[in-house]
C-alpha atoms as a PDB file:
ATOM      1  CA  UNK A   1      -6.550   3.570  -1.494  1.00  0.00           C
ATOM      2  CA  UNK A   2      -5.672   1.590   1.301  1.00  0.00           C
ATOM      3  CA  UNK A   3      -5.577  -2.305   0.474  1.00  0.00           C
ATOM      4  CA  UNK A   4      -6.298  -4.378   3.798  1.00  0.00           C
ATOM      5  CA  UNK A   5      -8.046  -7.792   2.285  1.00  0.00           C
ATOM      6  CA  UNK A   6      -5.289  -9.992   2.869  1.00  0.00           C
ATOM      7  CA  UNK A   7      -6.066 -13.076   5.295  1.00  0.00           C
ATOM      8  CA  UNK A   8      -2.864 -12.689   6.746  1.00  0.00           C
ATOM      9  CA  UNK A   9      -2.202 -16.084   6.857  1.00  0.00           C
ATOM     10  CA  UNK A  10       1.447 -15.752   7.695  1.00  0.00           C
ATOM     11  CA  UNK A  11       0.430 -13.553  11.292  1.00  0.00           C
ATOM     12  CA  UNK A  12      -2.230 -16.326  12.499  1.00  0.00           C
ATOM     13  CA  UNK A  13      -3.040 -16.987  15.170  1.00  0.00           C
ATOM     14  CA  UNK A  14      -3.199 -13.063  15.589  1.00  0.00           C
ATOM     15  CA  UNK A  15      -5.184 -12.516  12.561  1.00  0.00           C
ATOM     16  CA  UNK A  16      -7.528 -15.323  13.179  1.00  0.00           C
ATOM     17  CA  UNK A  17     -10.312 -12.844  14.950  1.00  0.00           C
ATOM     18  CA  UNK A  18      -8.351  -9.820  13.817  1.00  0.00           C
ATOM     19  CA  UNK A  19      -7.918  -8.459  10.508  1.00  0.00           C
ATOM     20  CA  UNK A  20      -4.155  -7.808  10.171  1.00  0.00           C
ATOM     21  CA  UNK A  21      -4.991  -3.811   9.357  1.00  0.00           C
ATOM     22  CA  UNK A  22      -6.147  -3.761  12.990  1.00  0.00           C
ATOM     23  CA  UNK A  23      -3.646  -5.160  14.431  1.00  0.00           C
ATOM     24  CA  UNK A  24      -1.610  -2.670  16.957  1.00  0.00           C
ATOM     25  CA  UNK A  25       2.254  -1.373  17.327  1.00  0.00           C
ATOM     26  CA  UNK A  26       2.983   1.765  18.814  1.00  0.00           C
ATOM     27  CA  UNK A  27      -0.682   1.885  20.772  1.00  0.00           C
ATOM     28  CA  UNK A  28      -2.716   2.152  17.657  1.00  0.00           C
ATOM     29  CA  UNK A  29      -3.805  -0.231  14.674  1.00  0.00           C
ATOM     30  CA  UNK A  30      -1.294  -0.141  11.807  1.00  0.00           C
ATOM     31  CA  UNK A  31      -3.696   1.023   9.089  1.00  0.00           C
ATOM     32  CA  UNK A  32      -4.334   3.850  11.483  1.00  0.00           C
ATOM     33  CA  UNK A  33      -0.896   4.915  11.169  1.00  0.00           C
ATOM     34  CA  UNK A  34      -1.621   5.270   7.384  1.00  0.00           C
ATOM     35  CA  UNK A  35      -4.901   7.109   7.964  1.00  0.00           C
ATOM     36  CA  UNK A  36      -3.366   9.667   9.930  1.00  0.00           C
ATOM     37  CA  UNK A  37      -0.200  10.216   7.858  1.00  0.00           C
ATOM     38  CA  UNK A  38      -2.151  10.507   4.858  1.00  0.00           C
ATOM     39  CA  UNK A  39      -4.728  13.417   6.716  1.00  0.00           C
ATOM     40  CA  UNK A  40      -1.544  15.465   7.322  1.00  0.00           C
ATOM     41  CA  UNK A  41      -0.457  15.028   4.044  1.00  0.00           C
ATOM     42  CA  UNK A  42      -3.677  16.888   3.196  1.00  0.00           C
ATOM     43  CA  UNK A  43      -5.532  13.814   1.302  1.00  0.00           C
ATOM     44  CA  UNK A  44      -8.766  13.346   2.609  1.00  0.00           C
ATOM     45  CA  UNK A  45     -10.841  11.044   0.989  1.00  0.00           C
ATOM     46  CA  UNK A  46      -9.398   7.577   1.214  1.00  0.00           C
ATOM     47  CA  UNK A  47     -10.773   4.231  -0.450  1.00  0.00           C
ATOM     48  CA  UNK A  48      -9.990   0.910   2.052  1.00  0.00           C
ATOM     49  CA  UNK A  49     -11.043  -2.804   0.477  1.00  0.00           C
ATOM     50  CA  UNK A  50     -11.564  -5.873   2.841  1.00  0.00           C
ATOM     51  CA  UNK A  51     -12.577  -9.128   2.711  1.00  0.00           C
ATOM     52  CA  UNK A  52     -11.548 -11.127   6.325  1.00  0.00           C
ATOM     53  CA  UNK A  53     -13.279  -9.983   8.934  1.00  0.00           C
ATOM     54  CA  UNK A  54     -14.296  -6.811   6.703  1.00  0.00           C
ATOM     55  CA  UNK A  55     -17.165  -5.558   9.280  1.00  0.00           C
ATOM     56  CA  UNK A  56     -14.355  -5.176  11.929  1.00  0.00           C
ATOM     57  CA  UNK A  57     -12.605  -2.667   9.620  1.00  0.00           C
ATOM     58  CA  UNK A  58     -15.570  -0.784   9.097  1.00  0.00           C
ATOM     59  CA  UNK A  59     -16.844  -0.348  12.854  1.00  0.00           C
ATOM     60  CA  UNK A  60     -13.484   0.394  14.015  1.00  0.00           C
ATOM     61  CA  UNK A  61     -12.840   3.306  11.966  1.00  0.00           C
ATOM     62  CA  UNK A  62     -16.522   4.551  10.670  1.00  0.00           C
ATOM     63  CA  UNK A  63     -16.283   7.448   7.920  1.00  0.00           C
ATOM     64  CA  UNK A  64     -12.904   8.584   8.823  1.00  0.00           C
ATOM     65  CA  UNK A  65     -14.157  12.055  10.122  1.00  0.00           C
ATOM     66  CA  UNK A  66     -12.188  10.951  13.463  1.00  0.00           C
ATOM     67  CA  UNK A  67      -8.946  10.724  11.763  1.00  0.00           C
ATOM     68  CA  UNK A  68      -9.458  13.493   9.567  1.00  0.00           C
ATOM     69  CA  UNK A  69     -10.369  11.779   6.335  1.00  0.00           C
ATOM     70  CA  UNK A  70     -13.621  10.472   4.561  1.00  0.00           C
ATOM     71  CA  UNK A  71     -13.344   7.233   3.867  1.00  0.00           C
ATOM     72  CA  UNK A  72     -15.465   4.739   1.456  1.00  0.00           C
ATOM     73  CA  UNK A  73     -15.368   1.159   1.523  1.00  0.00           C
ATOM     74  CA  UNK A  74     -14.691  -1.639  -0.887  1.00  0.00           C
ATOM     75  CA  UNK A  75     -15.814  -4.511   0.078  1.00  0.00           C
ATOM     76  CA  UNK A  76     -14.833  -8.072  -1.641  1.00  0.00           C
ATOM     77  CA  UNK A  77     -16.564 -11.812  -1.091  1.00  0.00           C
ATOM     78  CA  UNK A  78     -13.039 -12.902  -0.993  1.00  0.00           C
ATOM     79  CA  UNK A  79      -9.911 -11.528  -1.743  1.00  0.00           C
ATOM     80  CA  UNK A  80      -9.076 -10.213  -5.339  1.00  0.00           C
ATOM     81  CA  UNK A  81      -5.326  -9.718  -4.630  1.00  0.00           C
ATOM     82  CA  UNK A  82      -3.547  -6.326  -5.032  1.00  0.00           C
ATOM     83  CA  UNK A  83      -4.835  -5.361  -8.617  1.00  0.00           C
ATOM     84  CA  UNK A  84      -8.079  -7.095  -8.436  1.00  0.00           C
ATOM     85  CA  UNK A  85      -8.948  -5.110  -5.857  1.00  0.00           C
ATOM     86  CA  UNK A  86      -7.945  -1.881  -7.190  1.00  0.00           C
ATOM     87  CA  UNK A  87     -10.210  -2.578 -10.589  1.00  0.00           C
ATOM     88  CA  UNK A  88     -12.934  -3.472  -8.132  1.00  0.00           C
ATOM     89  CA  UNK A  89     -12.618  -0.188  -6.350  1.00  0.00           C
ATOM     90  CA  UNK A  90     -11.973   2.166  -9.484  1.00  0.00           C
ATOM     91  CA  UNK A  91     -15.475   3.884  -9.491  1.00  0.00           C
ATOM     92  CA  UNK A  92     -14.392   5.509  -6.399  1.00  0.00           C
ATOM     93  CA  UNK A  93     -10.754   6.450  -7.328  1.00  0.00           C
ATOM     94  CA  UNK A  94     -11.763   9.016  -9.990  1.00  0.00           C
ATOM     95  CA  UNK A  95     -10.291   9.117 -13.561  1.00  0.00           C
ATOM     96  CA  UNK A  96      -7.033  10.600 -12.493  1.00  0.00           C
ATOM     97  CA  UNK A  97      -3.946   8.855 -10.958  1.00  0.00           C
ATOM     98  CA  UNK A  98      -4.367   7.607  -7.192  1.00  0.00           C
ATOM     99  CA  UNK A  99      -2.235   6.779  -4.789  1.00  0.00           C
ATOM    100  CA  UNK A 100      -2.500   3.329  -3.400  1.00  0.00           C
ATOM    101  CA  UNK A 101      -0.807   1.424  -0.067  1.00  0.00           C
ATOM    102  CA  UNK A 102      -0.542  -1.819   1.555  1.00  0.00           C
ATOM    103  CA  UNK A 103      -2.242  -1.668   5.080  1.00  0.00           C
ATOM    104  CA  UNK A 104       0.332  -4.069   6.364  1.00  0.00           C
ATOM    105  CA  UNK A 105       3.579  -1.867   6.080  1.00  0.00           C
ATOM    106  CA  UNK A 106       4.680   0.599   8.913  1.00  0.00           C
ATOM    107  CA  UNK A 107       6.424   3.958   7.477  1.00  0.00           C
ATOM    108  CA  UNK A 108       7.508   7.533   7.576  1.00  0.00           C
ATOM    109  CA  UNK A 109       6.943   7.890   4.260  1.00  0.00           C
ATOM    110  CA  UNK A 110       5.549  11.513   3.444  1.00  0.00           C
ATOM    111  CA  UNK A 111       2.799  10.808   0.861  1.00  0.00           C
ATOM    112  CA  UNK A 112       3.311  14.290  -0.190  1.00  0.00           C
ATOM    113  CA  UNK A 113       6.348  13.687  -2.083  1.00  0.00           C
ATOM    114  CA  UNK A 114       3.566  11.665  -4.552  1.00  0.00           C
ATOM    115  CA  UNK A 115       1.890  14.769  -5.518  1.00  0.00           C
ATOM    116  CA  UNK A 116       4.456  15.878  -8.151  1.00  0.00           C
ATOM    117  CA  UNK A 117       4.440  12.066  -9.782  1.00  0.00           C
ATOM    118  CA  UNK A 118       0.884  12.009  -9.909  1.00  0.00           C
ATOM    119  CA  UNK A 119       0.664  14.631 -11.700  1.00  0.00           C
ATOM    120  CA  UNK A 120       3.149  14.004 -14.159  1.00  0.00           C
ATOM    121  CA  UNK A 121       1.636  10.230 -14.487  1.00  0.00           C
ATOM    122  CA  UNK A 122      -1.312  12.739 -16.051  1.00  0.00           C
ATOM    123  CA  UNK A 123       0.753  14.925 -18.000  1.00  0.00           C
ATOM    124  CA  UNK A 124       2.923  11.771 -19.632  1.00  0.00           C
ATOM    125  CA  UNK A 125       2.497   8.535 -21.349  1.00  0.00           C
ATOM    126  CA  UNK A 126       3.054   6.542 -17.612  1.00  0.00           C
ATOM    127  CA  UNK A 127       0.709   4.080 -16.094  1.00  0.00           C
ATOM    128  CA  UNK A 128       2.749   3.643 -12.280  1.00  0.00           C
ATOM    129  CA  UNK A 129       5.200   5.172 -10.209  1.00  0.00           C
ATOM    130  CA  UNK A 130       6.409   3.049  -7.666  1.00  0.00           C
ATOM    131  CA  UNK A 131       8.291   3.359  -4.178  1.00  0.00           C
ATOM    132  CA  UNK A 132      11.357   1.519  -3.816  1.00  0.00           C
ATOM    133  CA  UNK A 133      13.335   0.435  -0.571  1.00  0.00           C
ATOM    134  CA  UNK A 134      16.099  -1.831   0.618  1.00  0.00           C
ATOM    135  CA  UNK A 135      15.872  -5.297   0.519  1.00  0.00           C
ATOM    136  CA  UNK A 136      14.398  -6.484   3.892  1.00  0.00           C
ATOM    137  CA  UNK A 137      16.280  -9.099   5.589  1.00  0.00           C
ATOM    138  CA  UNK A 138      13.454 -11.489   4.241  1.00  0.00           C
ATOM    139  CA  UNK A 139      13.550 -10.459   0.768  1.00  0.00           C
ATOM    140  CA  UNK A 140      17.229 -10.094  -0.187  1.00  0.00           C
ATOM    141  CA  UNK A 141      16.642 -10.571  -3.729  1.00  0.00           C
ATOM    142  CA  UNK A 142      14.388  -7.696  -3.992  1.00  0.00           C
ATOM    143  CA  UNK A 143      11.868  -7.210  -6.808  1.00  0.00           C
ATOM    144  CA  UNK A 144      12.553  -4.484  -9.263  1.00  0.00           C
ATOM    145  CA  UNK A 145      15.576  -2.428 -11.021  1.00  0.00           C
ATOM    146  CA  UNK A 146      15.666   1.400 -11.227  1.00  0.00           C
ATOM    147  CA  UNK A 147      17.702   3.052 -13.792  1.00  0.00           C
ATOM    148  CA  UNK A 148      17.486   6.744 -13.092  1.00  0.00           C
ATOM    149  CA  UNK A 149      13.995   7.242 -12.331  1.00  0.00           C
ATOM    150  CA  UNK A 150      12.766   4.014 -14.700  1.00  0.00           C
ATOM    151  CA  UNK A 151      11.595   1.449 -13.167  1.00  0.00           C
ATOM    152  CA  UNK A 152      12.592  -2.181 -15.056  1.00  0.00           C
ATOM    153  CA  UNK A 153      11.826  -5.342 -14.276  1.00  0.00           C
ATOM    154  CA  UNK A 154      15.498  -7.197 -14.709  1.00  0.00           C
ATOM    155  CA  UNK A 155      18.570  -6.246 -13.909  1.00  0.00           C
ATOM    156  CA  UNK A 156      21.337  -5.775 -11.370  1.00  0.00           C
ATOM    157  CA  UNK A 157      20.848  -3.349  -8.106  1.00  0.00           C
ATOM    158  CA  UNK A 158      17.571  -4.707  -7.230  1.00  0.00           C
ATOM    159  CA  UNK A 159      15.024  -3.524  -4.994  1.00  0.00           C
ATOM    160  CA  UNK A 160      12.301  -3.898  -3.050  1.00  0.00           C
ATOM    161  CA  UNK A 161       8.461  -2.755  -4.082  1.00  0.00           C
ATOM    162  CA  UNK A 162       7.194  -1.250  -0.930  1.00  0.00           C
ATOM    163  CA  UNK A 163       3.544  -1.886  -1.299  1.00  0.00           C
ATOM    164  CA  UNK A 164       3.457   2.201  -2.211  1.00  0.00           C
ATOM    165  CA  UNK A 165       2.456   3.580  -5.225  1.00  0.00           C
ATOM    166  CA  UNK A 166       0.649   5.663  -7.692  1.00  0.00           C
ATOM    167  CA  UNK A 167      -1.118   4.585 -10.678  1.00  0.00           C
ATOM    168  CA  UNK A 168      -3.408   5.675 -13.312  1.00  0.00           C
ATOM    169  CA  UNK A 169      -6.790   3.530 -13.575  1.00  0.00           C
ATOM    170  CA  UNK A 170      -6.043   2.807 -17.060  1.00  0.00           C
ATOM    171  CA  UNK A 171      -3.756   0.289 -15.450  1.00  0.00           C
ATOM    172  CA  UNK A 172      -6.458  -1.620 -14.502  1.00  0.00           C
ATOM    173  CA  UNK A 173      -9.525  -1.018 -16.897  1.00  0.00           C
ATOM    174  CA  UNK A 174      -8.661  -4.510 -18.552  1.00  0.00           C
ATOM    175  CA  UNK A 175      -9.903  -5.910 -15.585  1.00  0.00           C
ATOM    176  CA  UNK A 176     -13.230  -6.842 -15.010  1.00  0.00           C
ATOM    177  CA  UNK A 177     -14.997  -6.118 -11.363  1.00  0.00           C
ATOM    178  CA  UNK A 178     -14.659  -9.206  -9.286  1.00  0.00           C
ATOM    179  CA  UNK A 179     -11.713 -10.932 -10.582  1.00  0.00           C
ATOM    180  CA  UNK A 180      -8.976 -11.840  -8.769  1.00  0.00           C
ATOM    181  CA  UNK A 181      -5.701 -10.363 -10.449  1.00  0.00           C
ATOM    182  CA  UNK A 182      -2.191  -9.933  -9.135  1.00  0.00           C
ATOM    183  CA  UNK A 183      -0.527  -6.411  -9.887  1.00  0.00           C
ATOM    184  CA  UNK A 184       3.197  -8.114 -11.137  1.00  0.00           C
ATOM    185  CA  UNK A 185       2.218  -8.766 -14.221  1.00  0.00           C
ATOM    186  CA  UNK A 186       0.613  -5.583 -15.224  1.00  0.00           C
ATOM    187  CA  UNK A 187       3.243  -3.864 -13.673  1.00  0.00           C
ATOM    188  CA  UNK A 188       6.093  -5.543 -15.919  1.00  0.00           C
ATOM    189  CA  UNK A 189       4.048  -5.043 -18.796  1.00  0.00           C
ATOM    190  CA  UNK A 190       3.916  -1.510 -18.509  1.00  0.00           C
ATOM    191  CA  UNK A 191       7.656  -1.537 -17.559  1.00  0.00           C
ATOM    192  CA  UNK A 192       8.562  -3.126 -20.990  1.00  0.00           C
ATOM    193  CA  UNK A 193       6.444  -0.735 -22.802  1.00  0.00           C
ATOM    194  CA  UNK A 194       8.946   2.081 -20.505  1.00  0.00           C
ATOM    195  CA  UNK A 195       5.815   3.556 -18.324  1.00  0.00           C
ATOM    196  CA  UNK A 196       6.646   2.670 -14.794  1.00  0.00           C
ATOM    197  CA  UNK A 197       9.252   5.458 -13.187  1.00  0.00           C
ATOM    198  CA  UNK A 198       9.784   5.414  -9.291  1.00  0.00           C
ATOM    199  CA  UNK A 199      12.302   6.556  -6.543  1.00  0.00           C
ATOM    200  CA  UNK A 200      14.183   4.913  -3.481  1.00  0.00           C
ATOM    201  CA  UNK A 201      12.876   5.636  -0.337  1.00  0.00           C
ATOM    202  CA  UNK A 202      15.477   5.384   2.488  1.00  0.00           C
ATOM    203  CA  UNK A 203      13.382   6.042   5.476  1.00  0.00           C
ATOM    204  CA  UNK A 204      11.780   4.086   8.082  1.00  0.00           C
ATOM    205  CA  UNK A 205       9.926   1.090   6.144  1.00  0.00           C
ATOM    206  CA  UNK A 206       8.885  -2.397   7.313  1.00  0.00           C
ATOM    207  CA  UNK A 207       6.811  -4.997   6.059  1.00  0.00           C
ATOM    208  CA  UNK A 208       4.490  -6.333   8.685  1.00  0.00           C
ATOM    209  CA  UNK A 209       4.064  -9.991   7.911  1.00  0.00           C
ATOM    210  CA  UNK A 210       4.605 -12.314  10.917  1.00  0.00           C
ATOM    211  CA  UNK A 211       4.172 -12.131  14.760  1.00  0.00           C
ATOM    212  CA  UNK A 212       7.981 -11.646  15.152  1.00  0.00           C
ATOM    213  CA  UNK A 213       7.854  -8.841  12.924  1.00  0.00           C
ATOM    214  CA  UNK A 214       5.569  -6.937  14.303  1.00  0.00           C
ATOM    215  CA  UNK A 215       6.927  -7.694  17.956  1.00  0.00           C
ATOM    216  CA  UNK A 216      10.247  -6.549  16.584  1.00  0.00           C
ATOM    217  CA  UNK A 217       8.936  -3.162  15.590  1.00  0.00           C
ATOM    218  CA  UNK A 218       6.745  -2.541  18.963  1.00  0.00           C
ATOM    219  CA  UNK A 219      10.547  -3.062  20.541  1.00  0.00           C
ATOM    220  CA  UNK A 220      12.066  -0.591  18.319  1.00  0.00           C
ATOM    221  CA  UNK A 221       9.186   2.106  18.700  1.00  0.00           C
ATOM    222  CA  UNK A 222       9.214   1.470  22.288  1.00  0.00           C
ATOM    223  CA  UNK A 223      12.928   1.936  22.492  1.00  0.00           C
ATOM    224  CA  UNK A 224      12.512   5.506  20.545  1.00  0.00           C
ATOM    225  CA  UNK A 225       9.841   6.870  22.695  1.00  0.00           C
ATOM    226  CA  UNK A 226      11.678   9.687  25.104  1.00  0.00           C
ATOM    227  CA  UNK A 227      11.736   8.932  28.687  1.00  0.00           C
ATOM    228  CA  UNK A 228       9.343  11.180  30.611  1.00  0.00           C
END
């Protein structure tokens, strides 16, 4: 699942006739980015909410057959936030564990390497595993603590959550369709009961949340494209 039904308050004026998803760096929209990575990572069908300027979403990228995936929509009045949206969109995740990432962040990450956790999420007792990174410059305190491949909610060594994860739906059953709900709180309940592991990702990561941020990383890609 792809979540893109933020307002994206923080990039207006850009998002004001734009949804952020479809916002470009590097010549193509960033959710694109994710589409692609995650067809070459052999997962096909693909589960995208949206709320602002929804319909823009949909026409731009259709059922996903260009971009090798099949994609079904989730559509939501207005925004349910991160886990409100997931319960919202659970009849089309299946009963298994599902992989789920913010639109808004630009990464290398191989989604691949969530194959093995996903399936040990439905061989053990866990409800998440999440993907760690450095704290941004923006978010030195970071969010979360791993100890070995637990993830805790307090602690020294923090880091950041990077909008990637996988979780099983029972995560979310407790919520009803419709309702707004912010993942945190489930999360560090499930981390006190010891069911969250996770790893630290030290690739290419950024979180795409102002103007300047996203100018900064059309710079950097520009930079690393070879001269021809």
């Amino acid at each position: 699942m792809i979540l893109a039904a933020g307002r994206g308050e923080r990039m207006r004026p850009l998002t004001d006739h734009t949804p952020k998803s479809l916002l470009q760096v590097g010549g193509k929209p960033l959710i694109v980015w994710h589409l692609e990575a995650l067809a070459r990572s052999g997962l096909e069908d693909v589960v995208i909410n949206h709320a602002w300027l929804g319909e823009q979403i949909e026409a731009r990228l259709g059922d996903g057959s260009r971009f090798g995936v099949r994609i079904r929509y989730s559509p939501e009045a207005t925004a349910l936030e991160t886990a409100g949206g997931i319960a919202n969109a659970l009849e089309w995740l299946g009963s298994g564990p599902f992989i789920v990432v913010n639109a808004d962040v630009f990464t290398d990450f191989d989604f691949r390497t969530l194959l093995q956790p996903a399936r040990h999420l439905l061989r053990e007792d866990g409800l998440a595993h999440l993907i760690l990174v450095d704290n941004p410059a923006h978010h030195r305190d970071g969010d979360f603590v791993l100890q070995d491949d637990r993830v805790v909610a307090e602690g020294s060594a923090r880091l950041t959550f990077s909008g990637i994860g996988v979780y099983r739906p029972q995560l979310f059953t407790a919520i009803a369709p419709g309702t707004r709900a912010a993942l945190a709180p489930l999360l560090r309940t499930a981390m006190a009961q010891g069911r969250v592991t996770g790893m630290h990702f030290r690739g290419l990561w950024d979180d795409i949340g102002t103007p300047a941020r996203l100018d900064a990383l059309e710079a950097r890609l520009r930079q690393s494209r070879p001269e021809h």
